[in-house]
PDB file of N, CA and C in Angstrom:
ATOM      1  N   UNK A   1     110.988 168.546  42.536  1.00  0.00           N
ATOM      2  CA  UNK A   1     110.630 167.245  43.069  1.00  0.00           C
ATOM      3  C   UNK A   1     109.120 167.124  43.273  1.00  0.00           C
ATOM      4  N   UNK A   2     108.354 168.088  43.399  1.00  0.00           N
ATOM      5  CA  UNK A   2     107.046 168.383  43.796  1.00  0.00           C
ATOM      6  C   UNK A   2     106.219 168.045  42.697  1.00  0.00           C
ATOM      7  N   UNK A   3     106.516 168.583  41.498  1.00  0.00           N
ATOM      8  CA  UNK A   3     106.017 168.280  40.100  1.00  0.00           C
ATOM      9  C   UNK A   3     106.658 167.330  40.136  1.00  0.00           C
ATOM     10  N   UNK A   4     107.054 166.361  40.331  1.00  0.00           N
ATOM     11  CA  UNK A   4     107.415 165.475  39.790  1.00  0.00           C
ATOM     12  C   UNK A   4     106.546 164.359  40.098  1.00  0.00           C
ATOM     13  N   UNK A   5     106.771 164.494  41.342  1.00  0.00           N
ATOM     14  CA  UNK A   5     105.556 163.427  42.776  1.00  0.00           C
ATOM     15  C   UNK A   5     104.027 163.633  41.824  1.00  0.00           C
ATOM     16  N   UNK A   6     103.437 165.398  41.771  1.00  0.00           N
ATOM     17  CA  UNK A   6     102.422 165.223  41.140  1.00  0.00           C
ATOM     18  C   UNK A   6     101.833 164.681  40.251  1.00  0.00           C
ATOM     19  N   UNK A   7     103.015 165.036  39.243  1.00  0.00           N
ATOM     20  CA  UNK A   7     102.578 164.424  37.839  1.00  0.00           C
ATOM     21  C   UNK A   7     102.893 162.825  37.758  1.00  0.00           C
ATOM     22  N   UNK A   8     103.237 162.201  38.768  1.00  0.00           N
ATOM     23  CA  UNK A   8     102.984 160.772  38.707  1.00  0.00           C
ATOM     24  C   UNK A   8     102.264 160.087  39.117  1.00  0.00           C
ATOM     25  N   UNK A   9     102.127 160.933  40.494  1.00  0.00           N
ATOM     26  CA  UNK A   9     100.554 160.420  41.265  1.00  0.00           C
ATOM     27  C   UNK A   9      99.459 161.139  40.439  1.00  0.00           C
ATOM     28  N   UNK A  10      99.502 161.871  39.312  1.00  0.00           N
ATOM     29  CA  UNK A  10      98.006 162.130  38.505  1.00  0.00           C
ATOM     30  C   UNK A  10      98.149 161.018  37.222  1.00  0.00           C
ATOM     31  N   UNK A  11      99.502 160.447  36.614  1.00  0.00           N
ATOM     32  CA  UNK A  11      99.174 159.266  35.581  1.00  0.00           C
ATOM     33  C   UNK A  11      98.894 158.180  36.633  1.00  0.00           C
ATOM     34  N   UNK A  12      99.006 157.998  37.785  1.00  0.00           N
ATOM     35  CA  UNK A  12      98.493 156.513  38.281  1.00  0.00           C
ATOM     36  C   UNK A  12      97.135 156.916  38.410  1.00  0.00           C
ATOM     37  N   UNK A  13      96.561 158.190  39.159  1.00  0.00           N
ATOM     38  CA  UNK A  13      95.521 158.238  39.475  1.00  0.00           C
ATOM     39  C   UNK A  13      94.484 157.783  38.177  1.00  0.00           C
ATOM     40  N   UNK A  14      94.959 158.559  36.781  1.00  0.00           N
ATOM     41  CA  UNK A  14      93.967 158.411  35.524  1.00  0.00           C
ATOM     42  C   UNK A  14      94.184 157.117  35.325  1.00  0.00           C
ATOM     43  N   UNK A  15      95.157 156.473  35.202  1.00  0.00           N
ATOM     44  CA  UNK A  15      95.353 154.796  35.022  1.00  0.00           C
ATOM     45  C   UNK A  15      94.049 154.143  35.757  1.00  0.00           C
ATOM     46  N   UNK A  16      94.433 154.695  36.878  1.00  0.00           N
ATOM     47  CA  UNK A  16      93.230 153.443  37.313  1.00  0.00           C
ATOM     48  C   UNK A  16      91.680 153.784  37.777  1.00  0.00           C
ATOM     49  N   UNK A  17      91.312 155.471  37.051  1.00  0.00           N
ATOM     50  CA  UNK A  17      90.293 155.345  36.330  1.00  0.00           C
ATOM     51  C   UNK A  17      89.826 154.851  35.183  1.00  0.00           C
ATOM     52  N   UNK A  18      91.154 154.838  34.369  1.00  0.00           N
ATOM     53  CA  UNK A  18      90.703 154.288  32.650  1.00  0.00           C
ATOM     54  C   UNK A  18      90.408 152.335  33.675  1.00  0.00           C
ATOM     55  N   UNK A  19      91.349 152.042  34.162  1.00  0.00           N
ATOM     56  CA  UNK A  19      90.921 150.906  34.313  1.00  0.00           C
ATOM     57  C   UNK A  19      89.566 150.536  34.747  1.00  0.00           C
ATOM     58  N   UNK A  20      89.545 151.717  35.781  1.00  0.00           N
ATOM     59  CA  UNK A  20      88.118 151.366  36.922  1.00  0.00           C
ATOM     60  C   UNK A  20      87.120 151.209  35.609  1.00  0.00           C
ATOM     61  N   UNK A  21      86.774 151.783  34.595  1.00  0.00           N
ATOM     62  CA  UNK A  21      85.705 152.202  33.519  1.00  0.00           C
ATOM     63  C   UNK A  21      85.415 150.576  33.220  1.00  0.00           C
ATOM     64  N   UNK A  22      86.577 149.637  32.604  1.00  0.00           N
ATOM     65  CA  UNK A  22      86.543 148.628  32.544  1.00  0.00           C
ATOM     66  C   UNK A  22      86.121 147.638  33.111  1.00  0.00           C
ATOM     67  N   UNK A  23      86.707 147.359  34.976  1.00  0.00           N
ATOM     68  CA  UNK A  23      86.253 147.005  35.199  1.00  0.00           C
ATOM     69  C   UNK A  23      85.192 147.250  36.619  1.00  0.00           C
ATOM     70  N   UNK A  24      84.254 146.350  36.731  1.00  0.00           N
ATOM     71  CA  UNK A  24      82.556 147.276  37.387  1.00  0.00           C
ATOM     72  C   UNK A  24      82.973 147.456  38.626  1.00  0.00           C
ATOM     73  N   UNK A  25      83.985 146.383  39.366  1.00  0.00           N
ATOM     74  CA  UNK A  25      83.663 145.953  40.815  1.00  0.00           C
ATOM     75  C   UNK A  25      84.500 147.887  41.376  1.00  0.00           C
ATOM     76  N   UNK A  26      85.251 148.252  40.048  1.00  0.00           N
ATOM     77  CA  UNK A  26      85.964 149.852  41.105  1.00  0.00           C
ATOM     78  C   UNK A  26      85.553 150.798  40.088  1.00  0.00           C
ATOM     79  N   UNK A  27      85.145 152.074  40.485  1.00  0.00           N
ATOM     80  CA  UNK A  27      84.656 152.986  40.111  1.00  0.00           C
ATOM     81  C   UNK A  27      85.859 154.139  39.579  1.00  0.00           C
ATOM     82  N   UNK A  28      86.116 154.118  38.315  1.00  0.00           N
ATOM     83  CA  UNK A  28      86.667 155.075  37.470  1.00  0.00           C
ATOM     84  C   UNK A  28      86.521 156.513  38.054  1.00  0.00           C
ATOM     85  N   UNK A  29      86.057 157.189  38.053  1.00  0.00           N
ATOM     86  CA  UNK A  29      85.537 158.320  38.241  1.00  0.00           C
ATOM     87  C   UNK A  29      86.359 158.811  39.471  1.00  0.00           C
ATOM     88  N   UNK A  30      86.275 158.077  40.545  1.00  0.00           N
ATOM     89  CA  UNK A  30      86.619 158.159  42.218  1.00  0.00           C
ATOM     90  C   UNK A  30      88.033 158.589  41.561  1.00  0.00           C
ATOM     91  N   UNK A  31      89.246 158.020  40.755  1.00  0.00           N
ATOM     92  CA  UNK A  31      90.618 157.903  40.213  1.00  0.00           C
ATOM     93  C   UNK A  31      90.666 159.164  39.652  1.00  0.00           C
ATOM     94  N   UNK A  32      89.843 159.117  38.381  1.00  0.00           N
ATOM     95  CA  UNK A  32      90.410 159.896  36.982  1.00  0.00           C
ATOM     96  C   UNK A  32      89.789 161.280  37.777  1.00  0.00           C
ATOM     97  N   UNK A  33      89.006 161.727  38.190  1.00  0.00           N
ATOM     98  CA  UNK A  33      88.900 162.932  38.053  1.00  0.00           C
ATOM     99  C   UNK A  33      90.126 163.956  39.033  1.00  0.00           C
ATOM    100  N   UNK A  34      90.365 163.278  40.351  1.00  0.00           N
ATOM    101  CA  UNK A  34      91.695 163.525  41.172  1.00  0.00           C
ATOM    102  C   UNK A  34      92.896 163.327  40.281  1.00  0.00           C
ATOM    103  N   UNK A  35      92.982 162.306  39.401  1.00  0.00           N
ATOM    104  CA  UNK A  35      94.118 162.195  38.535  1.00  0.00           C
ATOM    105  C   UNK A  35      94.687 163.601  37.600  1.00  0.00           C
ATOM    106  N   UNK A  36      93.103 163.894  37.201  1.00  0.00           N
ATOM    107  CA  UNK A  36      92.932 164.670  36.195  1.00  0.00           C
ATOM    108  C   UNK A  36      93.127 166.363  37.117  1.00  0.00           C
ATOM    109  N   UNK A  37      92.731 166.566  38.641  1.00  0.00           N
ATOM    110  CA  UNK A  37      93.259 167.749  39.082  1.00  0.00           C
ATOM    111  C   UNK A  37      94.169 168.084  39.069  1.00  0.00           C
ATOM    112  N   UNK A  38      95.263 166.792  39.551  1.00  0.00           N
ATOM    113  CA  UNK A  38      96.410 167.379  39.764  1.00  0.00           C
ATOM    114  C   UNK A  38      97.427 167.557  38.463  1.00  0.00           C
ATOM    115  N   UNK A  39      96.652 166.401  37.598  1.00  0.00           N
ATOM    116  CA  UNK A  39      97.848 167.244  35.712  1.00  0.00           C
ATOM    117  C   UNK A  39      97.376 168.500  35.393  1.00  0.00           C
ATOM    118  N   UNK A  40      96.001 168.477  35.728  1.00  0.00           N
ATOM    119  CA  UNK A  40      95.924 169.637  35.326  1.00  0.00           C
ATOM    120  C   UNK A  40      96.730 171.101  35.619  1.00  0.00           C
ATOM    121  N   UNK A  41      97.198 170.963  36.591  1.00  0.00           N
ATOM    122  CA  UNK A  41      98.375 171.895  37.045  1.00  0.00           C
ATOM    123  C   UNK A  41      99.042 172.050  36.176  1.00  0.00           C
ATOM    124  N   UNK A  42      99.706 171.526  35.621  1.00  0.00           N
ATOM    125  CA  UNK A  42     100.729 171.244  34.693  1.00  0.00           C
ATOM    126  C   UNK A  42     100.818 171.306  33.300  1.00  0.00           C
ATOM    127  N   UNK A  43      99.434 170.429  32.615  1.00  0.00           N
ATOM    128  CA  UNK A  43      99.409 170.682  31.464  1.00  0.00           C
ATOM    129  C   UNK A  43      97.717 170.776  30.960  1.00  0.00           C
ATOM    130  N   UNK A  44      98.259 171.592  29.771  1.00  0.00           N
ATOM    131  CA  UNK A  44      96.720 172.020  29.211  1.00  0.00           C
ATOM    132  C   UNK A  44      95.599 170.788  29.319  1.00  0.00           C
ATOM    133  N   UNK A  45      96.226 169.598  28.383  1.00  0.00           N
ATOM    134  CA  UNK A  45      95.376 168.962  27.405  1.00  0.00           C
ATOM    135  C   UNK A  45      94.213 168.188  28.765  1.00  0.00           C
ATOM    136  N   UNK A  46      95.238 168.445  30.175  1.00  0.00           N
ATOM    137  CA  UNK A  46      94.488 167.705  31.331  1.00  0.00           C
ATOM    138  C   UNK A  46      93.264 168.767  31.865  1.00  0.00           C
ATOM    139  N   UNK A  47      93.536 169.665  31.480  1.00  0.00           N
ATOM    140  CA  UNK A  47      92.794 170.755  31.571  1.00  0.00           C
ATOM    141  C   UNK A  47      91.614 170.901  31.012  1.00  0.00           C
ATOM    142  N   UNK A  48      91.611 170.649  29.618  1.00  0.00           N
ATOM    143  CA  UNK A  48      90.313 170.603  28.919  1.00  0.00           C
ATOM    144  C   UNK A  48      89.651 170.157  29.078  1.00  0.00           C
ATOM    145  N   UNK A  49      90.106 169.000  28.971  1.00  0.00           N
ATOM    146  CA  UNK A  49      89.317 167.228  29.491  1.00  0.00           C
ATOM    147  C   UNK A  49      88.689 167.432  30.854  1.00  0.00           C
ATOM    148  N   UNK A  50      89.012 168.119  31.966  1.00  0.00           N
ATOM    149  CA  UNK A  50      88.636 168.053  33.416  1.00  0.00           C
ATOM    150  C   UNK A  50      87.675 169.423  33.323  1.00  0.00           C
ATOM    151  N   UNK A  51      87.840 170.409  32.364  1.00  0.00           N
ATOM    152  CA  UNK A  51      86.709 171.741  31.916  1.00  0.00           C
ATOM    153  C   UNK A  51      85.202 170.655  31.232  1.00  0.00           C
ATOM    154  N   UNK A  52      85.347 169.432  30.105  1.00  0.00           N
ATOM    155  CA  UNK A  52      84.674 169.248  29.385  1.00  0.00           C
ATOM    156  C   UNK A  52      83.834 168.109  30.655  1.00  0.00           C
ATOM    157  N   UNK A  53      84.577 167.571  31.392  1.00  0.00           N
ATOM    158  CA  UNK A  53      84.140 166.618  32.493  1.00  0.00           C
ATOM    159  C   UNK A  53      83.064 167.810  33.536  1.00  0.00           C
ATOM    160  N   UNK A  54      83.215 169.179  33.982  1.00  0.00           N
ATOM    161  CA  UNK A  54      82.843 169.366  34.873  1.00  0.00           C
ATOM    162  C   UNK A  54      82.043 169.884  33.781  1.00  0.00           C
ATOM    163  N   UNK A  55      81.809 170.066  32.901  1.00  0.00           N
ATOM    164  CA  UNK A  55      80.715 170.720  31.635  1.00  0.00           C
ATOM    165  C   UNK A  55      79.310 169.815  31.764  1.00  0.00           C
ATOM    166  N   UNK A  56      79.957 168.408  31.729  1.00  0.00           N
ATOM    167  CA  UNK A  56      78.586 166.936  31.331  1.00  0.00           C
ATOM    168  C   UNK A  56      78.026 167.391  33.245  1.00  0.00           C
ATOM    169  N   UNK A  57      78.913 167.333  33.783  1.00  0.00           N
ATOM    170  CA  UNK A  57      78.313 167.472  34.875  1.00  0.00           C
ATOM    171  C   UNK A  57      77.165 168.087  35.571  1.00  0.00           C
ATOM    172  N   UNK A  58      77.782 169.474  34.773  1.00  0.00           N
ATOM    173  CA  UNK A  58      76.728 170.586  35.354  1.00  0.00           C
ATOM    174  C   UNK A  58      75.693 170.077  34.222  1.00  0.00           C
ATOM    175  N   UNK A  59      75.571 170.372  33.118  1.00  0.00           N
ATOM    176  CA  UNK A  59      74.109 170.344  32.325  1.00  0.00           C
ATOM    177  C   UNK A  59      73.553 168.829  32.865  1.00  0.00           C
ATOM    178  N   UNK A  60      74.242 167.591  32.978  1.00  0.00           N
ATOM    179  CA  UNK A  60      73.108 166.731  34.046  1.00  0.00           C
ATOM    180  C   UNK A  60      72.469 167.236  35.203  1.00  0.00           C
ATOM    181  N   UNK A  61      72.594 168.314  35.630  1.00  0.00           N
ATOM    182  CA  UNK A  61      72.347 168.590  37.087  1.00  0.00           C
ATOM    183  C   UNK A  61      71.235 169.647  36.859  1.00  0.00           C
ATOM    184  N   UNK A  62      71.105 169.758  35.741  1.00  0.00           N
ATOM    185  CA  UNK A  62      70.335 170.978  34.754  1.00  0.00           C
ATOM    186  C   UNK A  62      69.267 170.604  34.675  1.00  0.00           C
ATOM    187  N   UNK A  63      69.852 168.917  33.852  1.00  0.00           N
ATOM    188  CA  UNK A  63      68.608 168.332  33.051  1.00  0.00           C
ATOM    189  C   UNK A  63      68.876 168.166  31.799  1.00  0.00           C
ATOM    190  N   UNK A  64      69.789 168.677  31.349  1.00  0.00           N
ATOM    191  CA  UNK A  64      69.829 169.124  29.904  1.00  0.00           C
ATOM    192  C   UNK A  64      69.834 167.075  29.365  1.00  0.00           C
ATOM    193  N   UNK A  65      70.678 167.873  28.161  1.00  0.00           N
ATOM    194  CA  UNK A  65      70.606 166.197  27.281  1.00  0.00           C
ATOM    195  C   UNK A  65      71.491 165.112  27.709  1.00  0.00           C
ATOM    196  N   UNK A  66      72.437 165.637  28.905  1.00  0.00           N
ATOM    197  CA  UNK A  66      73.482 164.454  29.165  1.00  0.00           C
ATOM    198  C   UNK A  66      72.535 163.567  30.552  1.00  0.00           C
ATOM    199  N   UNK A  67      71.264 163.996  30.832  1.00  0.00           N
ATOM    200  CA  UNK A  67      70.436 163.242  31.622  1.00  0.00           C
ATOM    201  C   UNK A  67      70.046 164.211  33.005  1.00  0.00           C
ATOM    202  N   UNK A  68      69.379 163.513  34.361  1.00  0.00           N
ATOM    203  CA  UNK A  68      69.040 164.011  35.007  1.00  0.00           C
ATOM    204  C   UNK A  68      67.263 164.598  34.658  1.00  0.00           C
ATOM    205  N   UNK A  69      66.649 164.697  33.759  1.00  0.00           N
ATOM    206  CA  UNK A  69      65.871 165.076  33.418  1.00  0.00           C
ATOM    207  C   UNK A  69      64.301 164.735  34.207  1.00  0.00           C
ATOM    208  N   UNK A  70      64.449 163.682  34.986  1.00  0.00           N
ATOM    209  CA  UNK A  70      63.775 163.087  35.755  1.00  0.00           C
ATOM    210  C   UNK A  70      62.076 162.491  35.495  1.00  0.00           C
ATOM    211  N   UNK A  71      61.988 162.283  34.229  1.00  0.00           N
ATOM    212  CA  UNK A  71      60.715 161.916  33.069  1.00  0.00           C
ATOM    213  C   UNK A  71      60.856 160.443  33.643  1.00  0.00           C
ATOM    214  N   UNK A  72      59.574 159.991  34.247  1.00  0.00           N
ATOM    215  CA  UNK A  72      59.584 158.467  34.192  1.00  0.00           C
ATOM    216  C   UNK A  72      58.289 157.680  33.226  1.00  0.00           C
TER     217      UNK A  72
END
């Protein structure tokens, strides 16, 4: 029952990040990435995606090419 609860409260959660992306007034991100913890439990492919998400993250925080670089 536990997986079950999870893995539904992580497709609503990504739902209404894919939505938030769309639209401006709610922030995607706040959704999908909690969405994306808790499938990740469960299944790979949520896994990657939430490895490749905390990837852009860190090299912005770097500087690297996904930004942060702080050149004005």
């Amino acid at each position: 029952m536990r997986k079950t609860l999870e893995i539904t409260a992580g497709i609503i959660l990504v739902t209404l990040g894919l939505i938030g992306g769309l639209i401006p007034v709610l922030q995607g991100w706040m959704f999908g990435i909690p969405g994306l913890l808790l499938l990740a439990r469960h299944f790979k492919w949520a896994r990657r995606i939430l490895d490749w998400a905390k990837s852009k993250i860190q090299r912005g925080k770097a500087g690297g090419p996904a930004g942060g670089g702080g050149h004005a």
